[in-house]
Each structure stands twice: as C-alpha cells, then as structure tokens.
C-alpha atoms as a PDB file:
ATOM      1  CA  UNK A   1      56.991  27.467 -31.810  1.00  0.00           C
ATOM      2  CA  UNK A   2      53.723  26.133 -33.096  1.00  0.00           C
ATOM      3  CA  UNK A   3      52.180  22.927 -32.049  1.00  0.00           C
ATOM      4  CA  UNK A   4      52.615  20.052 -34.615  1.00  0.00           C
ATOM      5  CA  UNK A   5      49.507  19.137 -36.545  1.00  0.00           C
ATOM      6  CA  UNK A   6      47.642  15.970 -38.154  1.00  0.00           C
ATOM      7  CA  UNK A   7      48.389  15.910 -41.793  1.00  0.00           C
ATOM      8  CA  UNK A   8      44.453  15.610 -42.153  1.00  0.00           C
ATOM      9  CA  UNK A   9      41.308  15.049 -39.591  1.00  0.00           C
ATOM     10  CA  UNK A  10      38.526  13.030 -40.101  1.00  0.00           C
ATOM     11  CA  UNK A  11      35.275  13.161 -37.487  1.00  0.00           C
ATOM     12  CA  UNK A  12      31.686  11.611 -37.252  1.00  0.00           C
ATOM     13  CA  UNK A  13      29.768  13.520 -34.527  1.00  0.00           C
ATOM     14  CA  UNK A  14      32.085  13.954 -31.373  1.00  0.00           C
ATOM     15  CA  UNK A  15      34.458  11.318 -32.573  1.00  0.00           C
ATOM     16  CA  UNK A  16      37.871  12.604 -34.633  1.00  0.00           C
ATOM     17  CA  UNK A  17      40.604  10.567 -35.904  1.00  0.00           C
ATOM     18  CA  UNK A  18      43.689  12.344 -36.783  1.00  0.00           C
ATOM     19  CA  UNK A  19      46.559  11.295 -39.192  1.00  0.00           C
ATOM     20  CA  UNK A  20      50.001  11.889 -38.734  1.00  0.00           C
ATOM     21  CA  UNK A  21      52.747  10.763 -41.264  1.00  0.00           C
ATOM     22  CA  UNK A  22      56.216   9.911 -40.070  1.00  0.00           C
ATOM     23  CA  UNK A  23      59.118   9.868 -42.551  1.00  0.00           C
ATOM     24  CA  UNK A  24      62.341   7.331 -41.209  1.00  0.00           C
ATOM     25  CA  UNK A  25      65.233   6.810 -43.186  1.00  0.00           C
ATOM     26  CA  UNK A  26      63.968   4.058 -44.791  1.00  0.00           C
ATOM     27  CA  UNK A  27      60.097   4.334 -44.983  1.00  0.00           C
ATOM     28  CA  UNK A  28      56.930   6.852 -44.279  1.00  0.00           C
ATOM     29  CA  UNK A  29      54.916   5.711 -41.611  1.00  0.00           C
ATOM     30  CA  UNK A  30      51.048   6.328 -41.051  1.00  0.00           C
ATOM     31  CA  UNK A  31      49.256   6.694 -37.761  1.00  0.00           C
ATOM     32  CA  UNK A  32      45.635   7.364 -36.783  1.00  0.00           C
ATOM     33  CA  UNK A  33      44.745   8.728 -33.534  1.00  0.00           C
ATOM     34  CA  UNK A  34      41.352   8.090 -32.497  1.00  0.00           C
ATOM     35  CA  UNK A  35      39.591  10.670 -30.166  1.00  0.00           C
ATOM     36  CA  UNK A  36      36.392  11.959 -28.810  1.00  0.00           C
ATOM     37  CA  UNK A  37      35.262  15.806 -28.070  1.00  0.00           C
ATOM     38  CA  UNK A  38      33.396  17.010 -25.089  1.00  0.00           C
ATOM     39  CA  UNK A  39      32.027  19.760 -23.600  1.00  0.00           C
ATOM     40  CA  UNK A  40      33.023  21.302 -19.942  1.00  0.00           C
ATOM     41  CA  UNK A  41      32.215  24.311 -18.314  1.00  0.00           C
ATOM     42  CA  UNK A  42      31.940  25.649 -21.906  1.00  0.00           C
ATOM     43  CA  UNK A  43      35.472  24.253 -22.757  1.00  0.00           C
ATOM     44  CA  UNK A  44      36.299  22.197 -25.442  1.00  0.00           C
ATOM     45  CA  UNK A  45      38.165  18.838 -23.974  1.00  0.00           C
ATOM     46  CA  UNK A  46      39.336  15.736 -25.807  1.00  0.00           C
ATOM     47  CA  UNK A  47      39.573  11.741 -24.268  1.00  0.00           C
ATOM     48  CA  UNK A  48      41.160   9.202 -25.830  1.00  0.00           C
ATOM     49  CA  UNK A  49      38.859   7.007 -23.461  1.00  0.00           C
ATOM     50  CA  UNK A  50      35.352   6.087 -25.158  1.00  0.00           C
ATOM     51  CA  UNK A  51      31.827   5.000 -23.978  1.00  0.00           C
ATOM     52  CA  UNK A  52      30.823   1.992 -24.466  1.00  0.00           C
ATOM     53  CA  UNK A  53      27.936   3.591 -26.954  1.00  0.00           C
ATOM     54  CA  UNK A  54      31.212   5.598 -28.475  1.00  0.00           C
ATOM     55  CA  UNK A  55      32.718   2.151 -30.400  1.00  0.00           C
ATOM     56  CA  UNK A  56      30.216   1.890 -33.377  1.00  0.00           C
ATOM     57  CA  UNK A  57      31.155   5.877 -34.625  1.00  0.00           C
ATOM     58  CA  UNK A  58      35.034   4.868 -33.313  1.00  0.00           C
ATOM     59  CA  UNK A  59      34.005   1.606 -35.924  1.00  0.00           C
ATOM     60  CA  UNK A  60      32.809   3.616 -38.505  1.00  0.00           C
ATOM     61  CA  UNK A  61      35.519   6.063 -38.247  1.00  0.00           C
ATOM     62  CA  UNK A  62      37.971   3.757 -38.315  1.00  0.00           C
ATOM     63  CA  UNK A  63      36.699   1.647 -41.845  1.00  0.00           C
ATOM     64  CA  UNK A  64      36.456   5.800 -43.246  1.00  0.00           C
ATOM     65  CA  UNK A  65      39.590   6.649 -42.559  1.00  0.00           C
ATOM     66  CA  UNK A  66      40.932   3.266 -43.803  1.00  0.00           C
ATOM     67  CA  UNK A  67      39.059   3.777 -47.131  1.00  0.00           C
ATOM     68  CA  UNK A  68      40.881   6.901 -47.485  1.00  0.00           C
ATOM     69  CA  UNK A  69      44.391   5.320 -46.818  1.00  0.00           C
ATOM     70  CA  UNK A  70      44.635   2.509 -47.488  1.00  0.00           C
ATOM     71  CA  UNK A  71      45.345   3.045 -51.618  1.00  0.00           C
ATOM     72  CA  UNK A  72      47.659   5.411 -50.465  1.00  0.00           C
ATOM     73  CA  UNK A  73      49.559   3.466 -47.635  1.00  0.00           C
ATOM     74  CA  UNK A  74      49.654   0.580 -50.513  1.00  0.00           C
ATOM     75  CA  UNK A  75      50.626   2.352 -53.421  1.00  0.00           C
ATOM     76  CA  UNK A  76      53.338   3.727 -51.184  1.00  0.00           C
ATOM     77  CA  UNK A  77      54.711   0.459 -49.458  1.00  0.00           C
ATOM     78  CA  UNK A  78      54.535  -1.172 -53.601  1.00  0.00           C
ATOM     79  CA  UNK A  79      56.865   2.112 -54.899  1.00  0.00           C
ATOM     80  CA  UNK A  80      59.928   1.235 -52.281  1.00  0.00           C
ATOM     81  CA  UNK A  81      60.007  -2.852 -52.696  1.00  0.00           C
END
C-alpha cells in the first residue's frame, strides 16, 4: 500500500511545508506541516526540530503558504454556513 501524500508541498531552501486536507462529516480540514531537510551520510533526513537561524524561512514559509490558502480555506468555510 502506498504511503499517503501532502495534497501539495511548498519549500524555501531546506525548509518544506506540506498540506494535507482532511474531510469529516461535517467539514474539510487544512493542515500544514512544517519541516526541514538535511543531509547525512549522503541520506536525505527530515526534522521537525529547527535552528534557531531556521525560524525566519519557517516565517516566510509559513505567510507563503498562508497566501496560498487562505482564499481557499475562506471561500470554503463561507460555502457551508
């Protein structure tokens, strides 16, 4: 069985955020998982724990993705009241 995957991925330099919709009975959900990528013995790892010189790209990231959803998320939440 294959792995579930982010409905889309956003990323500035080694920092990703991935979005994952949920669908309840009653409403669609939307989550962001914030991430960064690293290098080890030529394997590609990922941390949810960042650097303190990590948070302006997990800042920038963030107001990105937010851009991107946040007509959507709206326009979604407006359509079921």
């Amino acid at each position: 069985m294959e792995k579930p995957r982010p409905n889309q991925e956003y990323r500035i330099a080694h920092i990703k955020a991935a979005v994952w919709t949920h669908a309840d009975e009653d409403r669609t959900r939307t989550t962001v998982k914030f991430s960064r990528l690293y290098r080890k013995d030529g394997q590609w790892h990922s941390s949810n724990v960042f650097d303190v010189r990590d948070l302006l790209l997990v800042s920038e990231l963030a107001n990105a993705v937010h851009r991107q959803l946040a007509p959507v998320t709206t326009s979604v939440r407006d359509a079921a009241a």
